[in-house]
N, C-alpha and C. Protein backbone atom coordinates (compact mmCIF):
# COMPACT_ATOMS: atom_id res chain seq x y z
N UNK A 1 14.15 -4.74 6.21
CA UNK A 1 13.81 -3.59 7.02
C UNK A 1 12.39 -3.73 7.57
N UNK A 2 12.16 -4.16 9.18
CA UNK A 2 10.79 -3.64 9.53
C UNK A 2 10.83 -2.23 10.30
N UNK A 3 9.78 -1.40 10.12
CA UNK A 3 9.32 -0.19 10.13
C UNK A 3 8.02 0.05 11.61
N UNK A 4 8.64 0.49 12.58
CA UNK A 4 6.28 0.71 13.01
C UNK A 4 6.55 1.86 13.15
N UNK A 5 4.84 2.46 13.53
CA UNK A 5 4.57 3.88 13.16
C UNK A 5 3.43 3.65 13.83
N UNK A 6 3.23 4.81 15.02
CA UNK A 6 2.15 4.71 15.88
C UNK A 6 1.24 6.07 15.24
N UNK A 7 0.16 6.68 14.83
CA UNK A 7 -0.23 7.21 13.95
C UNK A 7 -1.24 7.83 15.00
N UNK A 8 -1.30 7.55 16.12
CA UNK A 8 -2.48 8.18 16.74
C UNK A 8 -4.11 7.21 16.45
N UNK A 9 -4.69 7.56 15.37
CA UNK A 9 -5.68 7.09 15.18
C UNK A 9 -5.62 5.44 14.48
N UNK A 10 -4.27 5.08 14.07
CA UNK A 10 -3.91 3.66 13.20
C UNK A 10 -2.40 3.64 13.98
N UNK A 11 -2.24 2.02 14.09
CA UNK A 11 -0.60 1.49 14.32
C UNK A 11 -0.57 1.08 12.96
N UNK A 12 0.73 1.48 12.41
CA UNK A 12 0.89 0.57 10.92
C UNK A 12 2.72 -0.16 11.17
N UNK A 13 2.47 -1.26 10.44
CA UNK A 13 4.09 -2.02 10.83
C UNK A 13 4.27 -2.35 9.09
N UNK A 14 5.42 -2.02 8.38
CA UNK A 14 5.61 -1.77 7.48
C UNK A 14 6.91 -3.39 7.52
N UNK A 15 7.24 -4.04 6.61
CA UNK A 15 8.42 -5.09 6.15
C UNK A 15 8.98 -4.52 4.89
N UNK A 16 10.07 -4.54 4.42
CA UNK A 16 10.38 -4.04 2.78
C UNK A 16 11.68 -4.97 2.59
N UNK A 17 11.70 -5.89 2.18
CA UNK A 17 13.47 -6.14 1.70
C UNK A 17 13.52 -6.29 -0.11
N UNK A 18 14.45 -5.84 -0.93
CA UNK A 18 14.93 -5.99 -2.05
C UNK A 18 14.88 -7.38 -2.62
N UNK A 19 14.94 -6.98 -3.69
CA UNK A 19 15.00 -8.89 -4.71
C UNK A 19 16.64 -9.33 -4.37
N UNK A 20 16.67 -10.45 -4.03
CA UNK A 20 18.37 -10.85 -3.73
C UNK A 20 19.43 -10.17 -4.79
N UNK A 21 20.64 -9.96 -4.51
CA UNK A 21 21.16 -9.45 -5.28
C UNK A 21 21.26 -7.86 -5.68
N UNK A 22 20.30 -7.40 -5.36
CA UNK A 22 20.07 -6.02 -5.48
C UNK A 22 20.40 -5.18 -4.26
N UNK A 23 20.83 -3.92 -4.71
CA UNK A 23 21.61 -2.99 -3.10
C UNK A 23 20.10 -2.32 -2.83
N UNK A 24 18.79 -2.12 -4.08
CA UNK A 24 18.00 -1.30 -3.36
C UNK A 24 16.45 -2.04 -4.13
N UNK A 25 15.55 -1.20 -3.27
CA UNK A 25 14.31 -2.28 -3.95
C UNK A 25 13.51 -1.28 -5.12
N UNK A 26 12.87 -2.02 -6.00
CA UNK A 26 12.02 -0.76 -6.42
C UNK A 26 10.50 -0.67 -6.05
N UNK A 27 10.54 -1.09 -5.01
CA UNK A 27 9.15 -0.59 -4.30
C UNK A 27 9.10 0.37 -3.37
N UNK A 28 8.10 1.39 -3.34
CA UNK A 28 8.33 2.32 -2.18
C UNK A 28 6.79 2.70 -1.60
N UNK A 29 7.00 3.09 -0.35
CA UNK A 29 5.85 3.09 0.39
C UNK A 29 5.96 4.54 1.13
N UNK A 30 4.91 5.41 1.55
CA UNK A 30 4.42 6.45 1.89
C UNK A 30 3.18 6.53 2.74
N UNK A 31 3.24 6.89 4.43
CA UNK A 31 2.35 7.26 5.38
C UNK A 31 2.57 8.46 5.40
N UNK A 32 1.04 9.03 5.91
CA UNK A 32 1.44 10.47 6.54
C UNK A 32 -0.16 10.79 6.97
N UNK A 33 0.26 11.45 8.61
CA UNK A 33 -1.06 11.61 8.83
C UNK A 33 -1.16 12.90 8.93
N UNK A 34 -2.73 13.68 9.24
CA UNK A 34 -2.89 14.92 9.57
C UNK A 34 -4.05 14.92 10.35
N UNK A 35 -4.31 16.16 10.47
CA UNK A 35 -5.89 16.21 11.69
C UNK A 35 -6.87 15.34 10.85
N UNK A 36 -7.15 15.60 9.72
CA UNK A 36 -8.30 15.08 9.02
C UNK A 36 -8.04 13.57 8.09
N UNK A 37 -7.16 13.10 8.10
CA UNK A 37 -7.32 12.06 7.16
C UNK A 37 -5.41 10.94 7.91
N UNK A 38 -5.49 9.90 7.71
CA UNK A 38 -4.17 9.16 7.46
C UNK A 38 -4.30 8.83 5.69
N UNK A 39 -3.25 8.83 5.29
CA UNK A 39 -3.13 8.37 3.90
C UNK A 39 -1.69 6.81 3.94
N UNK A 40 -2.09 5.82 3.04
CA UNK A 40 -0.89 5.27 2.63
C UNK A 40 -0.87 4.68 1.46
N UNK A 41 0.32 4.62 0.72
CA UNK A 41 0.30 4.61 -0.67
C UNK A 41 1.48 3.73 -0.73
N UNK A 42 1.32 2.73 -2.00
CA UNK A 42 2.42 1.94 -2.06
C UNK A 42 2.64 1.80 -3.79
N UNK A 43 4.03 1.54 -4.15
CA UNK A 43 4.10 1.97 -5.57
C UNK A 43 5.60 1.00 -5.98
N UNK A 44 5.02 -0.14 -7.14
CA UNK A 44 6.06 -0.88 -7.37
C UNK A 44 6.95 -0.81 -8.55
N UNK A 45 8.01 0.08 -9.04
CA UNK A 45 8.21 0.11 -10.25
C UNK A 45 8.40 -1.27 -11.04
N UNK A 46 8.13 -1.08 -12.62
CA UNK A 46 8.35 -2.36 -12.79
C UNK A 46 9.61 -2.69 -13.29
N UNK A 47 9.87 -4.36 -13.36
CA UNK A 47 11.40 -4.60 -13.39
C UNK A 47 11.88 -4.89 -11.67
N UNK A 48 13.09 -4.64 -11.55
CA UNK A 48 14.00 -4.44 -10.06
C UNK A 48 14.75 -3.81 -10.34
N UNK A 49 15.72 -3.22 -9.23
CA UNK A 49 16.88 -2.31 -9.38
C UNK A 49 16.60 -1.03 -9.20
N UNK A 50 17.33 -0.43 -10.22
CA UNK A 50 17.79 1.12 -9.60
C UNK A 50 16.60 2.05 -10.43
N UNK A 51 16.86 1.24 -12.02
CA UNK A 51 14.99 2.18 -12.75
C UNK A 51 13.75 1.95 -12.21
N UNK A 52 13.69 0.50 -11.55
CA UNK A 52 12.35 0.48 -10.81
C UNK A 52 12.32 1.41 -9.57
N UNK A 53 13.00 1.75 -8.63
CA UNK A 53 13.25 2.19 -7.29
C UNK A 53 13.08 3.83 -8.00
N UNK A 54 13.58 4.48 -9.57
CA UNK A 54 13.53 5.79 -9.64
C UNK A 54 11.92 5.80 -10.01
N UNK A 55 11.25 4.79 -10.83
CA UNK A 55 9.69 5.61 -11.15
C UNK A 55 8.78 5.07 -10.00
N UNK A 56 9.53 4.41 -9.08
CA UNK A 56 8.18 4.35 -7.74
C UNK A 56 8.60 5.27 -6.69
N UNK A 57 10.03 5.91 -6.68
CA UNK A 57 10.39 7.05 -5.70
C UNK A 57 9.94 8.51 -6.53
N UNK A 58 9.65 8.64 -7.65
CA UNK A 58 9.10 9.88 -8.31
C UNK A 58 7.25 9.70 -7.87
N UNK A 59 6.81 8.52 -8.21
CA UNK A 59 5.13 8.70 -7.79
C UNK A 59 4.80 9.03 -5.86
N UNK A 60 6.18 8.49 -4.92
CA UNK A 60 5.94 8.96 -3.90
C UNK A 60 6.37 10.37 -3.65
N UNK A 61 6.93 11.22 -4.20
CA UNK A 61 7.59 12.60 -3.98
C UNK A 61 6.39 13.26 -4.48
N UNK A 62 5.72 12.57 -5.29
CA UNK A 62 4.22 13.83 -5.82
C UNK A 62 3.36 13.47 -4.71
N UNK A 63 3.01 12.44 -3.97
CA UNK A 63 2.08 12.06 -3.28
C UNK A 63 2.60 13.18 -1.73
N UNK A 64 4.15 12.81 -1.64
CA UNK A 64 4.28 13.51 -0.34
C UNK A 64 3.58 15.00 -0.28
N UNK A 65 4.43 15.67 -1.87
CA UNK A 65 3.91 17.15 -1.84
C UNK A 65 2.46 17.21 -1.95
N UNK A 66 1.64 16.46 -2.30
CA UNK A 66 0.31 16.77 -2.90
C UNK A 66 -0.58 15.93 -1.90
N UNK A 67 0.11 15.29 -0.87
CA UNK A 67 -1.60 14.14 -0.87
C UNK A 67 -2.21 14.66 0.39
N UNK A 68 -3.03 16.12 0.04
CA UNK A 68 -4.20 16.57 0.60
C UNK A 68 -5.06 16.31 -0.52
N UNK A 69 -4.87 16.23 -2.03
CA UNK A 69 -5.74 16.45 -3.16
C UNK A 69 -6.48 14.35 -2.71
N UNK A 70 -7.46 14.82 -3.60
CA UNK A 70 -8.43 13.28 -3.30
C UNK A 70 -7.68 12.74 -3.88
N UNK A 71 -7.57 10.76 -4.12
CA UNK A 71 -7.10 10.08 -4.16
C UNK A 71 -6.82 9.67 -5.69
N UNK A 72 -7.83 10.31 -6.63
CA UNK A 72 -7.80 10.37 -8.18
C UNK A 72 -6.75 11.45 -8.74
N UNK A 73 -7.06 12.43 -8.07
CA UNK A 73 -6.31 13.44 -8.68
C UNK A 73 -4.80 13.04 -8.27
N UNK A 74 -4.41 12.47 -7.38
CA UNK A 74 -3.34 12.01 -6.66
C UNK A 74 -2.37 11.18 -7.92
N UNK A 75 -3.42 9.74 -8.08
CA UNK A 75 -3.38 8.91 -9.28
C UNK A 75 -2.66 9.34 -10.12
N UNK A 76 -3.38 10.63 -10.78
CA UNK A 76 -3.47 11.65 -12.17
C UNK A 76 -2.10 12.24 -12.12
N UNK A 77 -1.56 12.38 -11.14
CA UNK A 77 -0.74 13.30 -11.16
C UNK A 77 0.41 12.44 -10.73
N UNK A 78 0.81 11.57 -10.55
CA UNK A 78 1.93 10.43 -10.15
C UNK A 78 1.65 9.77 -11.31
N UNK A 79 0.84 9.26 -12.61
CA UNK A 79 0.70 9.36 -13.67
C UNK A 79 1.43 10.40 -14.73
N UNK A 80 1.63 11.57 -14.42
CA UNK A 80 1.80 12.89 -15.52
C UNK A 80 3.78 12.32 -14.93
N UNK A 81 3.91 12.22 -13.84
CA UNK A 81 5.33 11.76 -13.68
C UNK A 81 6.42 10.81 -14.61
N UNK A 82 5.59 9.95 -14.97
CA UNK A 82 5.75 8.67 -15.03
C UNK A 82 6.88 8.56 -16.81
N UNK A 83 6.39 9.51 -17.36
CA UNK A 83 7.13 9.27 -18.60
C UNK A 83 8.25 9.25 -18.96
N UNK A 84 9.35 8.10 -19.38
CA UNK A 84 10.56 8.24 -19.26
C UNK A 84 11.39 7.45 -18.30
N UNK A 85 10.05 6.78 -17.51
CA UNK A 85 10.50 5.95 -16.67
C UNK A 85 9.64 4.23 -17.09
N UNK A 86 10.03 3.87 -16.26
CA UNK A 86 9.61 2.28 -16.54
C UNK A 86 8.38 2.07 -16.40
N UNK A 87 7.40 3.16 -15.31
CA UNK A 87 6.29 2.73 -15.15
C UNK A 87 6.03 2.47 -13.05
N UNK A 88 4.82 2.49 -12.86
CA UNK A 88 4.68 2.08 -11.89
C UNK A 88 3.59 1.24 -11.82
N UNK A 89 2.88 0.23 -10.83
CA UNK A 89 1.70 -0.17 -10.20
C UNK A 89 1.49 0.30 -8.76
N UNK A 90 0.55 1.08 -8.27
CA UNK A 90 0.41 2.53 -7.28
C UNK A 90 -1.17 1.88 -6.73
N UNK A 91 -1.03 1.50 -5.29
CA UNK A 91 -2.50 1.72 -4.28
C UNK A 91 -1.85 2.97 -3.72
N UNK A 92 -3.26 3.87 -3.53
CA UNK A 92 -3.15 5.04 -2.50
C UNK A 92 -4.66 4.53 -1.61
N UNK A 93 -4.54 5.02 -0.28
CA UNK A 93 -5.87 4.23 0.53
C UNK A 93 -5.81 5.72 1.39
N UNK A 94 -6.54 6.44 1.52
CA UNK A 94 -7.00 7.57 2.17
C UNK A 94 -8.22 7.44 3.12
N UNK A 95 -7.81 7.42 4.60
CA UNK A 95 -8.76 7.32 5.52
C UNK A 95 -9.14 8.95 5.93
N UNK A 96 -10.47 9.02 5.95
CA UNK A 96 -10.85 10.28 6.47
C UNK A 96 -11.29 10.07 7.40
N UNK A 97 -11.10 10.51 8.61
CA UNK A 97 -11.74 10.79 10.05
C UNK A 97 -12.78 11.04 9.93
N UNK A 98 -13.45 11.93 9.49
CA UNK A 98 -14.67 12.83 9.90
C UNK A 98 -15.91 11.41 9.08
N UNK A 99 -15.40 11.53 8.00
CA UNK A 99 -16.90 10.56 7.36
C UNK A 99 -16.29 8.82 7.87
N UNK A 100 -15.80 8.59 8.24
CA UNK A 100 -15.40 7.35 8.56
C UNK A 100 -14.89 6.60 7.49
N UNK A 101 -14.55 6.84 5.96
CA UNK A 101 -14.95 6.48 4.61
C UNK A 101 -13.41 5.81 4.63
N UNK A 102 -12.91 5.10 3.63
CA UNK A 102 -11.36 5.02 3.10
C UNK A 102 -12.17 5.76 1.24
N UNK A 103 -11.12 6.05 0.75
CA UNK A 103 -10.79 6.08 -0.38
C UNK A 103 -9.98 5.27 -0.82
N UNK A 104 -10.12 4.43 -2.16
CA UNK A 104 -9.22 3.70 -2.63
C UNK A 104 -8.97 3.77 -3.49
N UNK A 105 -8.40 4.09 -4.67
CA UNK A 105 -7.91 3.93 -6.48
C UNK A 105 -6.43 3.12 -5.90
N UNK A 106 -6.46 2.84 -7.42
CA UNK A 106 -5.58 1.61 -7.39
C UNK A 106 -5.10 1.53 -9.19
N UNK A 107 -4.39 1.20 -9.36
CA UNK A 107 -4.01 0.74 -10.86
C UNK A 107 -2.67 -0.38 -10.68
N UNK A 108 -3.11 -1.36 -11.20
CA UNK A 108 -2.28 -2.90 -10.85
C UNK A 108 -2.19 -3.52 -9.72
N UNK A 109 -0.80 -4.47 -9.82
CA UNK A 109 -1.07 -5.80 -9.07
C UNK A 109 -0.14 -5.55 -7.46
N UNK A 110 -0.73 -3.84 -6.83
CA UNK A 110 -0.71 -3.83 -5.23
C UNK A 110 -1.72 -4.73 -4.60
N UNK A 111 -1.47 -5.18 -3.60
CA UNK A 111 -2.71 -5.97 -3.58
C UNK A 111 -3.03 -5.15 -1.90
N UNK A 112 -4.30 -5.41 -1.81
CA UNK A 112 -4.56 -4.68 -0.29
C UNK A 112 -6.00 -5.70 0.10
N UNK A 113 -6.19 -5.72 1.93
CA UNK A 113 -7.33 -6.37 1.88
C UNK A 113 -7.64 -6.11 3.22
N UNK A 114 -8.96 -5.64 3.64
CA UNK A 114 -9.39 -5.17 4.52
C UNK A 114 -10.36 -6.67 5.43
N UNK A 115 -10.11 -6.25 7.11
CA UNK A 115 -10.29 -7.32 7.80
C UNK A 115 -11.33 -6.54 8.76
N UNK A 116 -12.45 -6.59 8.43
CA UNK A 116 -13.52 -6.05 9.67
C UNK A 116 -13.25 -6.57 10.77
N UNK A 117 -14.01 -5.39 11.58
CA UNK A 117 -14.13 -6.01 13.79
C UNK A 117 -15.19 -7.27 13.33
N UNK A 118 -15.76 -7.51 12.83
CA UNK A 118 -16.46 -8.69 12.86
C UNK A 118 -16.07 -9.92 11.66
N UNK A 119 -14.89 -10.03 11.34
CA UNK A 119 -14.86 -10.77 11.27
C UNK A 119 -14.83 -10.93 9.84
N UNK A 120 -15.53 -10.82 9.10
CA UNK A 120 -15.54 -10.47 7.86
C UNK A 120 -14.33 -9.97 6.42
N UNK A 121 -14.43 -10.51 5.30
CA UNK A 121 -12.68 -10.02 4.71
C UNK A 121 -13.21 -9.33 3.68
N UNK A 122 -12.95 -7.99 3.56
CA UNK A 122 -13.04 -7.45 2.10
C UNK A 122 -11.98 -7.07 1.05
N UNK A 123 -12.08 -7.62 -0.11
CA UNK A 123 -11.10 -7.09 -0.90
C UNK A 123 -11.54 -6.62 -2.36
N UNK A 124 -10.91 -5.05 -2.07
CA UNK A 124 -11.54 -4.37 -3.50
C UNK A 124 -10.74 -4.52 -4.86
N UNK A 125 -11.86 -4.51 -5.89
CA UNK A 125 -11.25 -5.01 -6.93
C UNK A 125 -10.39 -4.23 -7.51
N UNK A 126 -8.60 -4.78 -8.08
CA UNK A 126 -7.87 -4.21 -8.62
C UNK A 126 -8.01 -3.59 -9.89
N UNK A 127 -7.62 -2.75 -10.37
CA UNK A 127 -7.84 -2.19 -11.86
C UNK A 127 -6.36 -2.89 -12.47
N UNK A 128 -6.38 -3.20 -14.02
CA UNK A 128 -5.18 -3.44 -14.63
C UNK A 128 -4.34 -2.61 -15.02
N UNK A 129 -3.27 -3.05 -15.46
CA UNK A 129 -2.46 -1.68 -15.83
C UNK A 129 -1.37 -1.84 -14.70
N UNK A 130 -0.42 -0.23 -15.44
CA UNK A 130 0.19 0.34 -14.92
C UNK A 130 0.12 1.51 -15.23
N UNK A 131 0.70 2.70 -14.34
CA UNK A 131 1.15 3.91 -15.10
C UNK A 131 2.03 3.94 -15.91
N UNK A 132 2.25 5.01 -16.60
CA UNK A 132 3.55 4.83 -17.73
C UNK A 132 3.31 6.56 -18.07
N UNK A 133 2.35 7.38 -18.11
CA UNK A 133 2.31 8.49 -18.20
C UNK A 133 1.47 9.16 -19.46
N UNK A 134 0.63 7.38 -20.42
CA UNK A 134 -0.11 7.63 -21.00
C UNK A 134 -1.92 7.86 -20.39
N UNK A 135 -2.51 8.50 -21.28
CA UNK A 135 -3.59 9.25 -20.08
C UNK A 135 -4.42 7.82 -20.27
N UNK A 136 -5.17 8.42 -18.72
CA UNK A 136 -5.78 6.98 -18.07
C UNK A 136 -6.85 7.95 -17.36
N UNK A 137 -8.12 7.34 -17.38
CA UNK A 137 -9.11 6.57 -16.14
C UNK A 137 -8.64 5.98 -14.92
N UNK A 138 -8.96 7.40 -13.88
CA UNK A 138 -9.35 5.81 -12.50
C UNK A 138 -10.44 6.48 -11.67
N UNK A 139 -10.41 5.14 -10.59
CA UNK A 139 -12.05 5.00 -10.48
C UNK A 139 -11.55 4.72 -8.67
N UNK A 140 -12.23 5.38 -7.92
CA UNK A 140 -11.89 5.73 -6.52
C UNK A 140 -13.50 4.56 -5.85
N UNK A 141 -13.06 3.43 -5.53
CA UNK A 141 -13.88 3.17 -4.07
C UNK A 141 -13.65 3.69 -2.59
N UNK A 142 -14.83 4.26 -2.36
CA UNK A 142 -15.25 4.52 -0.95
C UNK A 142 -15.64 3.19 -0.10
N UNK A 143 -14.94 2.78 0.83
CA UNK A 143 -14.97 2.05 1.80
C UNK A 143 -15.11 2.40 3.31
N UNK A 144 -16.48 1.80 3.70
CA UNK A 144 -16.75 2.42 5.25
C UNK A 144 -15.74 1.75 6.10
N UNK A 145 -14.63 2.32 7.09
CA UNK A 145 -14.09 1.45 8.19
C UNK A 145 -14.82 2.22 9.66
N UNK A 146 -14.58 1.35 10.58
CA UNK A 146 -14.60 1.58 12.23
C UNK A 146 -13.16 1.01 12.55
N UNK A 147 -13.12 1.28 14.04
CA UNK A 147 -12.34 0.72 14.91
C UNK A 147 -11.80 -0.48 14.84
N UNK A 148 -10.44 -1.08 14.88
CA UNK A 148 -10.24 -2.24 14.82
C UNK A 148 -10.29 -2.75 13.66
N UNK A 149 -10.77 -1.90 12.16
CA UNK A 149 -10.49 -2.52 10.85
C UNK A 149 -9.00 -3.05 10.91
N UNK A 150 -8.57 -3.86 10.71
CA UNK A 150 -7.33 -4.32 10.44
C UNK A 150 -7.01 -4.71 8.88
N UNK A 151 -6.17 -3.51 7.67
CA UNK A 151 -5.77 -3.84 6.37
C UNK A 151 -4.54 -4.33 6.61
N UNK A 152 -4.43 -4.75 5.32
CA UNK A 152 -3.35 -4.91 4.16
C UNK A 152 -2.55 -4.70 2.87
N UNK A 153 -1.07 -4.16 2.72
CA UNK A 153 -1.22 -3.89 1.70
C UNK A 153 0.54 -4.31 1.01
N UNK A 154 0.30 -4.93 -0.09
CA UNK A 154 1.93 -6.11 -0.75
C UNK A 154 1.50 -5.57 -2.21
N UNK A 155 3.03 -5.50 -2.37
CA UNK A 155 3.27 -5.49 -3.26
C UNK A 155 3.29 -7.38 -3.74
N UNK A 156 3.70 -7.78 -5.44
CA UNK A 156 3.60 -9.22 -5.61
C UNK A 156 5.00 -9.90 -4.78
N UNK A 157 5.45 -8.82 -4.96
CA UNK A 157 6.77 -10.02 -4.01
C UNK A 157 6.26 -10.96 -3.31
N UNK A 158 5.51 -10.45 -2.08
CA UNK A 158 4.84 -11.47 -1.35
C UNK A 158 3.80 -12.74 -2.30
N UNK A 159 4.43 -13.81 -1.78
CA UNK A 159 3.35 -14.40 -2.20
C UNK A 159 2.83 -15.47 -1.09
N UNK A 160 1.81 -14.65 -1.31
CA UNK A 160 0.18 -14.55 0.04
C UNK A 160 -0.54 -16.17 -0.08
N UNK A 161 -0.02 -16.94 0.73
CA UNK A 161 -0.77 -17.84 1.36
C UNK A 161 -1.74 -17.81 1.94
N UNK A 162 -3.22 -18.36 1.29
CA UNK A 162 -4.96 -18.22 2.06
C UNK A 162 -4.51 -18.47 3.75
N UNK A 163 -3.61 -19.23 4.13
CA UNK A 163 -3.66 -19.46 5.61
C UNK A 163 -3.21 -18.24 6.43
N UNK A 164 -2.51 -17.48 5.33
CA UNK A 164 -2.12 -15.99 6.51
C UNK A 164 -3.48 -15.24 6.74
N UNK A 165 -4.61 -15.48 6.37
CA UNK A 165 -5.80 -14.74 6.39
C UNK A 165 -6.46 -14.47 8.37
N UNK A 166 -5.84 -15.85 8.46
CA UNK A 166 -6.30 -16.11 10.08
C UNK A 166 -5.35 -15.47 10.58
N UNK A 167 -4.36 -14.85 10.49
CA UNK A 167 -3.13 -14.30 11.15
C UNK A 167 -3.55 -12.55 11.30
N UNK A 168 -4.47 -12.19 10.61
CA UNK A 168 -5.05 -10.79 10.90
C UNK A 168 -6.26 -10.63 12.02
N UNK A 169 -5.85 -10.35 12.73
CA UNK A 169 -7.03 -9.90 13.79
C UNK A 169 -7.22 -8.93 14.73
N UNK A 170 -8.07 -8.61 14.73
CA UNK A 170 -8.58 -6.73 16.15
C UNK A 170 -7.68 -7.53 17.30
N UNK A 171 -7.78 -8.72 17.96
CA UNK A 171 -7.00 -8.95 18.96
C UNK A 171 -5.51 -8.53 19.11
N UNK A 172 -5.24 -8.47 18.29
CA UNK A 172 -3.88 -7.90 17.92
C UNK A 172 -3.26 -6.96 17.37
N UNK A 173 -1.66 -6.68 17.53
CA UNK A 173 -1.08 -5.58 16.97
C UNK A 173 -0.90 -5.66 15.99
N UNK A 174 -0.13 -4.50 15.05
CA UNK A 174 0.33 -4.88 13.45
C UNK A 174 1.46 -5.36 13.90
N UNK A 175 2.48 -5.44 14.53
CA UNK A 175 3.72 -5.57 14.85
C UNK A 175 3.71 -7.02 14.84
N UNK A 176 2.41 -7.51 15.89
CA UNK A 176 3.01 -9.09 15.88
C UNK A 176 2.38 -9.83 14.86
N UNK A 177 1.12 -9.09 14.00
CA UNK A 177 0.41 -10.19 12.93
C UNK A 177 1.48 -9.77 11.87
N UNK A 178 1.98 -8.84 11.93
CA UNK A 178 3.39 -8.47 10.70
C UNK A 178 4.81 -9.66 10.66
N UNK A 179 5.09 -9.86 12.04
CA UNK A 179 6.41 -11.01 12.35
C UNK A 179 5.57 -12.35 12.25
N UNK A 180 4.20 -12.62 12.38
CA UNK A 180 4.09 -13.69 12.18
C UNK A 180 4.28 -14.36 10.46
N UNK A 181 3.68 -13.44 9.61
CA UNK A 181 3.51 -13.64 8.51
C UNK A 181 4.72 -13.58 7.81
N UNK A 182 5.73 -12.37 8.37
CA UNK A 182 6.98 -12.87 7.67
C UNK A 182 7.99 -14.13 8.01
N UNK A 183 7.29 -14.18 9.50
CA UNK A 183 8.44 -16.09 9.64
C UNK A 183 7.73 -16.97 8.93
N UNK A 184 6.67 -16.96 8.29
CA UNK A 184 5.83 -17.82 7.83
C UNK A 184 6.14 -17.84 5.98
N UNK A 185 6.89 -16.61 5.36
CA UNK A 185 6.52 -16.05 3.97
C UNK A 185 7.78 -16.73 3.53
N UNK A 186 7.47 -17.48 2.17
CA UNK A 186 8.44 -17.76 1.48
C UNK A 186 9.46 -16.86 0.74
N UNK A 187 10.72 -17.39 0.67
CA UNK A 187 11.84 -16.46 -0.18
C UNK A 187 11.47 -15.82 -1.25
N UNK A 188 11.31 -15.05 -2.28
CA UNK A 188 10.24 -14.40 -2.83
C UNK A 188 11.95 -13.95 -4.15
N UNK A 189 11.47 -13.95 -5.46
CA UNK A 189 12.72 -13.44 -6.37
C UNK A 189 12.01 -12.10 -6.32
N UNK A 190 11.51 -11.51 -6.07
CA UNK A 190 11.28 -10.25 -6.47
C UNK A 190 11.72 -9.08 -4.86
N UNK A 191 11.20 -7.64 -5.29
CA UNK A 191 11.15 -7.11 -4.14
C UNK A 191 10.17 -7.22 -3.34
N UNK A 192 10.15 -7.05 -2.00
CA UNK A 192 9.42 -7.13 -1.74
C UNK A 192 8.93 -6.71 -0.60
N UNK A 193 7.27 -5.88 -0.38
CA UNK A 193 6.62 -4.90 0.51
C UNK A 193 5.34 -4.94 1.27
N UNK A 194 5.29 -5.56 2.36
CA UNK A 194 3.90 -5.86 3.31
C UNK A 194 3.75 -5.22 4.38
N UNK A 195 2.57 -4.12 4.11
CA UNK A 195 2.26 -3.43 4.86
C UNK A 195 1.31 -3.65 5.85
N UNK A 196 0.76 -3.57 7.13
CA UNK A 196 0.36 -4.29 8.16
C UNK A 196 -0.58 -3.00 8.93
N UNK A 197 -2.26 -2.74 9.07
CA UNK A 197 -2.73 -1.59 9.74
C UNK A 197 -3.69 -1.70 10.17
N UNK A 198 -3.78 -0.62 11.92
CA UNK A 198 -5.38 -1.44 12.20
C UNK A 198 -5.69 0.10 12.85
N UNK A 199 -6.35 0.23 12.37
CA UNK A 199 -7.47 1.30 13.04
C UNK A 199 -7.72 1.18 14.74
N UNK A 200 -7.13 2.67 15.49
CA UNK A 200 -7.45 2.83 17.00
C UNK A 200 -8.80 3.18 17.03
């Protein structure tokens, strides 16, 4: 399944297909914009199948109802979900308009990576773990973007070749640095979710 989504202030181009064999994936992903902020959140249960797909579709149903709250409390509370289920690994990335800032918390191996207008690659450090619904710490980086930031954000399915790094650029859309990287991405046993976004 590819996905785009013209957002006004961000184009985002979304890829998702399942681990072979499987009718559904257990990764799930969540945009949504408003006057003041775009948010996107990605959440991999662990395992595959139908228990992974229920504790990463329960951390996005709290995020849908809730994600005006900051990006911790967000965490905290797709956390309090979690018990009874397998667990998740959850990036939420909250862009605010007004301060120019992202917000980031994170707990496990989502991986995300931000591509400045100049050129430049940043990638913030992951926390370990997963949720599971035992109480936790997290820890929110603030990240300045402008115009033309171009992110990223995979679950491990993907597995990210250093040469796709040149395949992100302001010259371009998410749509086509998204089809390049998937004619390029190896068959992958897991599920798997690459999200593609660039700041208008």
């Amino acid at each position: 399944m590819i996905e785009h989504q013209v957002l006004k202030e961000m184009d985002i181009s979304i890829y998702q297909v399942a681990k072979k064999g499987n009718w559904c994936s257990g990764d799930a992903f969540y945009t949504v914009r408003t006057d003041n902020y775009i948010l996107c959140a990605m959440a991999d249960g662990l395992g595959s199948g139908e228990e992974a797909m229920s504790a990463s579709s329960a951390a996005m149903s709290v995020i849908k109802k809730d994600h005006d709250l900051d990006t911790e409390s967000l965490m905290d509370k797709c956390n309090q979900v979690m018990w009874g289920t397998r667990g998740v690994v959850l990036t939420i990335l909250k862009f605010d308009f007004r301060s120019g800032v992202i917000e980031y918390t994170n707990v496990g191996n989502i991986s995300c990576t931000f591509y400045k207008p100049s050129g430049e690659l940043y990638r913030p450090v992951p926390v370990r773990g997963y949720l599971s619904g035992k109480k936790k710490k997290f820890k929110t980086q603030r990240i300045p973007y402008e115009k033309d930031t171009v992110f990223i954000i995979y679950s491990d399915g993907v597995v990210f070749d250093p040469v796709y790094h040149a395949l992100f650029s302001k010259k371009d859309t998410p749509e086509r640095m998204l089809n390049r990287v998937v004619d390029l991405m190896e068959e992958s046993n897991d599920d798997t979710t690459l999200l593609v976004g660039k700041v208008n």
